[in-house]
C-alpha atoms as a PDB file:
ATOM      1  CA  UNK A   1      18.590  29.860 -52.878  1.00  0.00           C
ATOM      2  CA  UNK A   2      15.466  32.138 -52.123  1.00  0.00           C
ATOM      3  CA  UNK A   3      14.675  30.452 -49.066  1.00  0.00           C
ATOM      4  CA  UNK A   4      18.109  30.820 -47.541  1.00  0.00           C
ATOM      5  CA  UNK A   5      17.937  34.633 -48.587  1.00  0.00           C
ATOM      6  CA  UNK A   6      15.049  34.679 -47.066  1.00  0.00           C
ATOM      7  CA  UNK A   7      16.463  33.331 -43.804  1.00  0.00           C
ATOM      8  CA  UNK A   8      19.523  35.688 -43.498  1.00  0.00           C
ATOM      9  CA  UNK A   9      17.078  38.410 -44.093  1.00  0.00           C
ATOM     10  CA  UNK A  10      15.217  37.422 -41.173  1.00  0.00           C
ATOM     11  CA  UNK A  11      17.793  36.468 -38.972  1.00  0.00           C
ATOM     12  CA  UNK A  12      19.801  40.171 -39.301  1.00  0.00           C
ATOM     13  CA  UNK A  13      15.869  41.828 -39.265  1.00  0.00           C
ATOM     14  CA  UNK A  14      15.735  39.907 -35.939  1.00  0.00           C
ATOM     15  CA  UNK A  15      19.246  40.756 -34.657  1.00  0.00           C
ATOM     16  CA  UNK A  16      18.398  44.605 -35.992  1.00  0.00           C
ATOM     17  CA  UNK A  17      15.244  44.530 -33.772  1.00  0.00           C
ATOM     18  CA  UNK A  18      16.448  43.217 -30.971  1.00  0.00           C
ATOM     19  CA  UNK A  19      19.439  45.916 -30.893  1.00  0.00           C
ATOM     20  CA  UNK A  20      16.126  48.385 -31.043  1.00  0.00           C
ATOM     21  CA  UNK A  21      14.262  47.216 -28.160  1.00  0.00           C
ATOM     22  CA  UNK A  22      17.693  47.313 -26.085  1.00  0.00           C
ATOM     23  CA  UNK A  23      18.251  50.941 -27.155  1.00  0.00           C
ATOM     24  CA  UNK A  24      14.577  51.523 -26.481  1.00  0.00           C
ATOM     25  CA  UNK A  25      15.227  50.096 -22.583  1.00  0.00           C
ATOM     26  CA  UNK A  26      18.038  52.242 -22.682  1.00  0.00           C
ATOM     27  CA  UNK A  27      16.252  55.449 -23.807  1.00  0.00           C
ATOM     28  CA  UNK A  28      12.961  55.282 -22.351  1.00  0.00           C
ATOM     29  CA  UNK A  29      13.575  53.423 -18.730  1.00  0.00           C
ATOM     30  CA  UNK A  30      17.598  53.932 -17.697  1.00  0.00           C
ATOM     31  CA  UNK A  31      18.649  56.831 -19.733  1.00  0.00           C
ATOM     32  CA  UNK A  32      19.488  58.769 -16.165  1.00  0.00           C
ATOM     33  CA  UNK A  33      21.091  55.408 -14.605  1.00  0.00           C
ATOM     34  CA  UNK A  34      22.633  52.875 -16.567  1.00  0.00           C
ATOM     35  CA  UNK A  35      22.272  54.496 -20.160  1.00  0.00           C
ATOM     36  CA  UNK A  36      24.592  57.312 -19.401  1.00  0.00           C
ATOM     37  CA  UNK A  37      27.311  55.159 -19.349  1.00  0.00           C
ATOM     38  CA  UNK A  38      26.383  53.951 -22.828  1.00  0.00           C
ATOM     39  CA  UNK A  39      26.008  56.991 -24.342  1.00  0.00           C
ATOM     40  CA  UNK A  40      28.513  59.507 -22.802  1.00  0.00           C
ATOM     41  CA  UNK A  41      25.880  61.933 -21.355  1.00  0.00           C
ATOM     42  CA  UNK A  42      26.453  63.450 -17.424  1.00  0.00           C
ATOM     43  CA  UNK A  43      23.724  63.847 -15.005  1.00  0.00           C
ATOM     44  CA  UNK A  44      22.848  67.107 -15.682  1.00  0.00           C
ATOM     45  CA  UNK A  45      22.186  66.605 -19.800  1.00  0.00           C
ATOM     46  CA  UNK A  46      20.347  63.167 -18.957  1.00  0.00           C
ATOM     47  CA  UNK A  47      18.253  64.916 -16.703  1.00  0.00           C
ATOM     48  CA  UNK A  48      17.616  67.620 -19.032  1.00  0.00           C
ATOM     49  CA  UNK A  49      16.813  65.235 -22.078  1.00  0.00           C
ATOM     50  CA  UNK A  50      15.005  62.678 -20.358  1.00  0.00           C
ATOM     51  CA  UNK A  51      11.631  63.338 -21.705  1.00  0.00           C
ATOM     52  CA  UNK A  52      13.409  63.863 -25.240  1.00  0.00           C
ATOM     53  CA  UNK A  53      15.144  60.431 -25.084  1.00  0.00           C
ATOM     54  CA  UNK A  54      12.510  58.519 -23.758  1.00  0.00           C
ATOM     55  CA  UNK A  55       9.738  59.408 -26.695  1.00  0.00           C
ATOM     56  CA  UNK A  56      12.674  58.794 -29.485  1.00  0.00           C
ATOM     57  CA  UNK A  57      13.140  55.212 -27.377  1.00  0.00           C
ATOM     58  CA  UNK A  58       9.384  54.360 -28.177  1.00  0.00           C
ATOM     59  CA  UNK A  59      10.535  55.227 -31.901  1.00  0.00           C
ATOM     60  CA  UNK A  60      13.448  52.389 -31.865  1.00  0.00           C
ATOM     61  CA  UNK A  61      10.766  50.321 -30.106  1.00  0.00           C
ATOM     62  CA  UNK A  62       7.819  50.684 -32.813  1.00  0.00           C
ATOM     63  CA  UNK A  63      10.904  49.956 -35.585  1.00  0.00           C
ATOM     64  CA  UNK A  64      11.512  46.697 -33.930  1.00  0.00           C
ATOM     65  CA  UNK A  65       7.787  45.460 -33.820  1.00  0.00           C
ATOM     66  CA  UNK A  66       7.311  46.902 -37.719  1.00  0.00           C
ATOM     67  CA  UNK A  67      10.698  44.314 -38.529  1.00  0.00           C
ATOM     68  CA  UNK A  68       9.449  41.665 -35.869  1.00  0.00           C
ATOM     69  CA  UNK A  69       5.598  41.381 -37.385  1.00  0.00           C
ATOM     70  CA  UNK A  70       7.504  41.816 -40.863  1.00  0.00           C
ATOM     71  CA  UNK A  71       9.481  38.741 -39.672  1.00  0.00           C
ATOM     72  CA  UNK A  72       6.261  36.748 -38.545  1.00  0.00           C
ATOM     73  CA  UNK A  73       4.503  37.636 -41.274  1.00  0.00           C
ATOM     74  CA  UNK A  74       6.561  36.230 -44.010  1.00  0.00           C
ATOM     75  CA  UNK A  75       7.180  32.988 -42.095  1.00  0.00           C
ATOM     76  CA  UNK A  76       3.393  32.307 -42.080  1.00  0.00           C
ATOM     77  CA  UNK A  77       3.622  32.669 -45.867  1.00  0.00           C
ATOM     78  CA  UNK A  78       3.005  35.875 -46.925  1.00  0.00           C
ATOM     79  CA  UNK A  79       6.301  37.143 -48.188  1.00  0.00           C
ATOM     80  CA  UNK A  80       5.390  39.766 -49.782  1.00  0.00           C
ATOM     81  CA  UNK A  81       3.879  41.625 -47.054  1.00  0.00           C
ATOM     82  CA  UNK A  82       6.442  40.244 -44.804  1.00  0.00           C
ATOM     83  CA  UNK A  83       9.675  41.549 -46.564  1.00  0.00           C
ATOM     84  CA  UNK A  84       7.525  45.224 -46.945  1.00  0.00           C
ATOM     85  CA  UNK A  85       7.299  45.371 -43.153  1.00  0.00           C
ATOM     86  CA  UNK A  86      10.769  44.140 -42.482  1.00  0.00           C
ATOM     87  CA  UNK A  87      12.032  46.385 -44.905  1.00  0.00           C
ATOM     88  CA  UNK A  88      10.183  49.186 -43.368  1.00  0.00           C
ATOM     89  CA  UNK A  89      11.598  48.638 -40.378  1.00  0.00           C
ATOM     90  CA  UNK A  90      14.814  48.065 -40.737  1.00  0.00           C
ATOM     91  CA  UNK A  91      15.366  50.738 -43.920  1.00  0.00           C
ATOM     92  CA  UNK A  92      14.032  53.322 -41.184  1.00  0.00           C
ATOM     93  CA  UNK A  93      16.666  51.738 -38.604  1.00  0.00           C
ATOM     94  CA  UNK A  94      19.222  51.968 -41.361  1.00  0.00           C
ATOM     95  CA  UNK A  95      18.328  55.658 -42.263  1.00  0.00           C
ATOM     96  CA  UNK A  96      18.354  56.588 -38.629  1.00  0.00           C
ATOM     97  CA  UNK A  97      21.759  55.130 -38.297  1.00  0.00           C
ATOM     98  CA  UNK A  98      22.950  57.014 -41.452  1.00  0.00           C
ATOM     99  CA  UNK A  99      21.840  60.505 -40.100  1.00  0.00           C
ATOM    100  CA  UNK A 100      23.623  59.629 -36.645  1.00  0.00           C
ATOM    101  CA  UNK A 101      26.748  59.129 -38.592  1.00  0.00           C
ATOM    102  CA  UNK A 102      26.986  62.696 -40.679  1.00  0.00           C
ATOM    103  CA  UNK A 103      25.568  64.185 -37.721  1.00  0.00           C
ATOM    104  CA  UNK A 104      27.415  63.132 -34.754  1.00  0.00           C
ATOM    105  CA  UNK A 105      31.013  62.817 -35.945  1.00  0.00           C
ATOM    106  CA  UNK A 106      32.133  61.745 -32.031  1.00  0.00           C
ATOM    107  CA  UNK A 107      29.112  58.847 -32.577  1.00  0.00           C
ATOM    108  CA  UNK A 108      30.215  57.607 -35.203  1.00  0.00           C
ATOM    109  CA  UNK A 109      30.871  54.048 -33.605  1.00  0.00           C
ATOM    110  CA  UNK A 110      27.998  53.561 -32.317  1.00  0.00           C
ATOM    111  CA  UNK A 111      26.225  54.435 -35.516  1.00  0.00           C
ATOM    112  CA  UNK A 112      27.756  51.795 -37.519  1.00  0.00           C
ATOM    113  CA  UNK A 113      26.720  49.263 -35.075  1.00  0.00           C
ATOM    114  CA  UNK A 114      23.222  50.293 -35.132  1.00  0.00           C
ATOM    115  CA  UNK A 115      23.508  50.194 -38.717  1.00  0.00           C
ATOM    116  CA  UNK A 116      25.301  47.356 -39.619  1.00  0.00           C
ATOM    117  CA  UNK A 117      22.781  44.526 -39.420  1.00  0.00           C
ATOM    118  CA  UNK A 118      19.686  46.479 -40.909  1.00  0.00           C
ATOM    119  CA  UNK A 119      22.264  47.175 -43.837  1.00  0.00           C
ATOM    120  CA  UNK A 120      22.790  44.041 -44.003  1.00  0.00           C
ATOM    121  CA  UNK A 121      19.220  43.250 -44.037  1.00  0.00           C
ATOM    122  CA  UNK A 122      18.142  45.703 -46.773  1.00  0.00           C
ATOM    123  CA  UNK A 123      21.073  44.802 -48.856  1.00  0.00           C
ATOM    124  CA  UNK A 124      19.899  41.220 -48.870  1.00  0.00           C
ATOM    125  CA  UNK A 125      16.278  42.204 -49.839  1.00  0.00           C
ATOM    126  CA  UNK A 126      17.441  43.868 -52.824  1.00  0.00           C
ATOM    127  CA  UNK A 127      19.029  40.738 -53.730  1.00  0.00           C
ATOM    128  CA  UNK A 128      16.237  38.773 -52.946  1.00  0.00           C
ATOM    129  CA  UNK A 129      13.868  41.403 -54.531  1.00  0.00           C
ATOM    130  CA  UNK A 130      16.578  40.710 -57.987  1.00  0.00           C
ATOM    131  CA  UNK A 131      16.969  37.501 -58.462  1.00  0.00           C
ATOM    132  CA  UNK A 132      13.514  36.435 -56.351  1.00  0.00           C
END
């Protein structure tokens, strides 16, 4: 049973990353082009946030490598270390995704789907972490 918590965990860590290093392309490399699209923003406020959105991109990027290493880590053996990176990761994803919901009531969506598979990852380390 362990072992296939173990594997959800890093299959929704991996899903959670990946999500990160597309909103990290997004932020830091098309947030005037393609990104504006994605998240609602004209020309004018893209232009005027750029810088802004492209250092908080590197921040979604850095979460993904914490939960990515996290994920390597524990499948060379060392679980314990492992789960403390991917949890790191992801419970900062998860946080992140929390203030974007009580903040932002009109990004609310988009909130829940950066949330929903680090909450699902953290929720399965505390079972893991319980019954382990």
């Amino acid at each position: 049973m362990s072992v296939i918590v173990l594997i959800a965990i890093a299959i929704f860590a991996a899903v959670s990353a990946l999500l990160h290093v597309y909103i990290w392309y997004l932020e830091s490399f098309a947030w005037t082009g393609a990104a504006r699209g994605v998240f609602g923003t004209t020309a004018e406020e893209a232009a005027a946030t750029r810088e802004l959105a492209y250092n908080q991109g590197f921040y979604n990027l850095f979460l993904a490598i914490i939960a990515g290493v996290g994920i390597i880590v524990a499948s060379a053996g060392d679980r314990g270390i492992g789960a403390a990176l991917i949890f790191a990761g992801t419970g900062a994803m998860l946080g992140a995704a929390i203030v974007l919901l009580f903040s932002s009531p009109d990004k609310r969506a988009a909130a829940v789907k950066q949330g929903a598979a680090p909450l699902v990852t953290v929720v399965l380390g505390v079972i893991w972490a319980l019954t382990g």
